[in-house]
Protein backbone atom coordinates (compact mmCIF):
# COMPACT_ATOMS: atom_id res chain seq x y z
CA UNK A 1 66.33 25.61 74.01
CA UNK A 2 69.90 24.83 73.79
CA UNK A 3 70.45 26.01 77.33
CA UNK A 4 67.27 24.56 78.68
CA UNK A 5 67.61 20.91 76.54
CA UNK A 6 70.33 18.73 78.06
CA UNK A 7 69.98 17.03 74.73
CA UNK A 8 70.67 20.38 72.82
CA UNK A 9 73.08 21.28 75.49
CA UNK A 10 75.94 19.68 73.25
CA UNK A 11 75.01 21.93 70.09
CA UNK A 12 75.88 25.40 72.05
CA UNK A 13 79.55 26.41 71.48
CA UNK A 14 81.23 29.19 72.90
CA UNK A 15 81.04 30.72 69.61
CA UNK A 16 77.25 31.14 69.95
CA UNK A 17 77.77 32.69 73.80
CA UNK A 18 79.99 35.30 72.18
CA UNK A 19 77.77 35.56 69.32
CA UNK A 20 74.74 36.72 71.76
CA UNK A 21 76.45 40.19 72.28
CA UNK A 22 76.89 40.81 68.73
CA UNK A 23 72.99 39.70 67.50
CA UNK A 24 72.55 43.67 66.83
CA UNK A 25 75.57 43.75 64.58
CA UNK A 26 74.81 40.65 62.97
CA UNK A 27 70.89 42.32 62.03
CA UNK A 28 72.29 45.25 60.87
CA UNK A 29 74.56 43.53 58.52
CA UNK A 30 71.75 41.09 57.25
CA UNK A 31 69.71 44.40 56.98
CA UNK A 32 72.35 45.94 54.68
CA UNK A 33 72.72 42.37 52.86
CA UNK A 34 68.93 42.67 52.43
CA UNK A 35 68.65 46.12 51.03
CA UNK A 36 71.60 45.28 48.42
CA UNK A 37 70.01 42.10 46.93
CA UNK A 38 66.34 42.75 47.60
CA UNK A 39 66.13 43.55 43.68
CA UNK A 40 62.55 43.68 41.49
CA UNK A 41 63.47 40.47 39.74
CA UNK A 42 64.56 38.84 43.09
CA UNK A 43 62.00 39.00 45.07
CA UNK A 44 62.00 35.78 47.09
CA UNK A 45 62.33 35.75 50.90
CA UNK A 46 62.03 32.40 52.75
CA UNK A 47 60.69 31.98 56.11
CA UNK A 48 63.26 29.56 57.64
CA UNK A 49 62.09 28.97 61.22
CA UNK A 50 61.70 25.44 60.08
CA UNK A 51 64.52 24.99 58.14
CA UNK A 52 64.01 21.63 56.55
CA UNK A 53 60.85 23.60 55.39
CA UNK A 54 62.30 26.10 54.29
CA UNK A 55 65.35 24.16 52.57
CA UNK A 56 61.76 22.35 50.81
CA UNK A 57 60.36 25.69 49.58
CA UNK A 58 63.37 27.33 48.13
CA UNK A 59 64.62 24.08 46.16
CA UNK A 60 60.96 23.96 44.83
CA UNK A 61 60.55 27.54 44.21
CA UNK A 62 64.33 27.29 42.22
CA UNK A 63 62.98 24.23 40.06
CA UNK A 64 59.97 26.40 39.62
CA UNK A 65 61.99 29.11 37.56
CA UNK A 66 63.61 26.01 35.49
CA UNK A 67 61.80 25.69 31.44
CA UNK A 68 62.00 22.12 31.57
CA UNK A 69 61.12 20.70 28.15
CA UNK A 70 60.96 16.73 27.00
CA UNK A 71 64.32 15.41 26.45
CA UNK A 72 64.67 13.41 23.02
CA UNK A 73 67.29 10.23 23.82
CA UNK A 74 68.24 8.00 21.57
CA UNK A 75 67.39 4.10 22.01
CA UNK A 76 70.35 2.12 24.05
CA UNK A 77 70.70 -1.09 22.35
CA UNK A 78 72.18 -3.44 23.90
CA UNK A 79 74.93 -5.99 22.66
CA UNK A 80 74.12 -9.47 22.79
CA UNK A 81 75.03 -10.96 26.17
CA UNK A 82 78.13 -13.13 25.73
CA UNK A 83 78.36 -16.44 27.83
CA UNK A 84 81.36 -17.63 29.38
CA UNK A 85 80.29 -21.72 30.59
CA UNK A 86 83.77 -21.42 32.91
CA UNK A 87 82.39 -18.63 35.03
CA UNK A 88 80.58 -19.66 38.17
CA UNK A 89 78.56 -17.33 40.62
CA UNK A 90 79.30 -18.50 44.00
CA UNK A 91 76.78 -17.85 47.14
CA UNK A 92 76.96 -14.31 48.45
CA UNK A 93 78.44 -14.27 51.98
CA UNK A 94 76.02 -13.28 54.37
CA UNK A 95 77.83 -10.62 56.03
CA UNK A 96 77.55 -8.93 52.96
CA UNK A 97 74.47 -8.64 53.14
């Protein structure tokens, strides 16, 4: 699509021309990555066509794994507020808005 899309056009680099000739030793590498971390307690492989998807699933699937238990906080109390009759709040400037 990047070579077809003038609006993807921008995204292709040189690096990913040069890249092309190389995909089979990039897929054997991810194939040895694979077979190194692909371990019984790890077994978690994410489909990441879409990859805000796929960002989605694996942040979910990671917060999964978390024991999350009720957190006891203590009460915040607050100090009385003190008042100062010189200070003056003057109109916000609308550019700050």
């Amino acid at each position: 699509m990047r070579i077809q899309d003038p609006l993807k056009r921008w995204k292709l680099s040189l690096m990913d021309v040069q890249a092309r000739s190389r995909w089979e030793q990039y897929a054997t590498a991810k194939e040895a990555m694979l077979q190194h971390t692909y371990l019984p307690d790890s077994r978690c492989i994410v489909d990441a066509v879409d990859k805000k998807r796929a960002r989605l699933n694996c942040i979910s699937h990671l917060l999964d794994q978390i024991p999350y238990r009720e957190v006891q906080h203590e009460p915040v109390l607050l100090p009385p507020r003190v008042h100062n009759p010189d200070y003056h709040r003057g109109p916000i400037p609308p550019e700050m808005f």
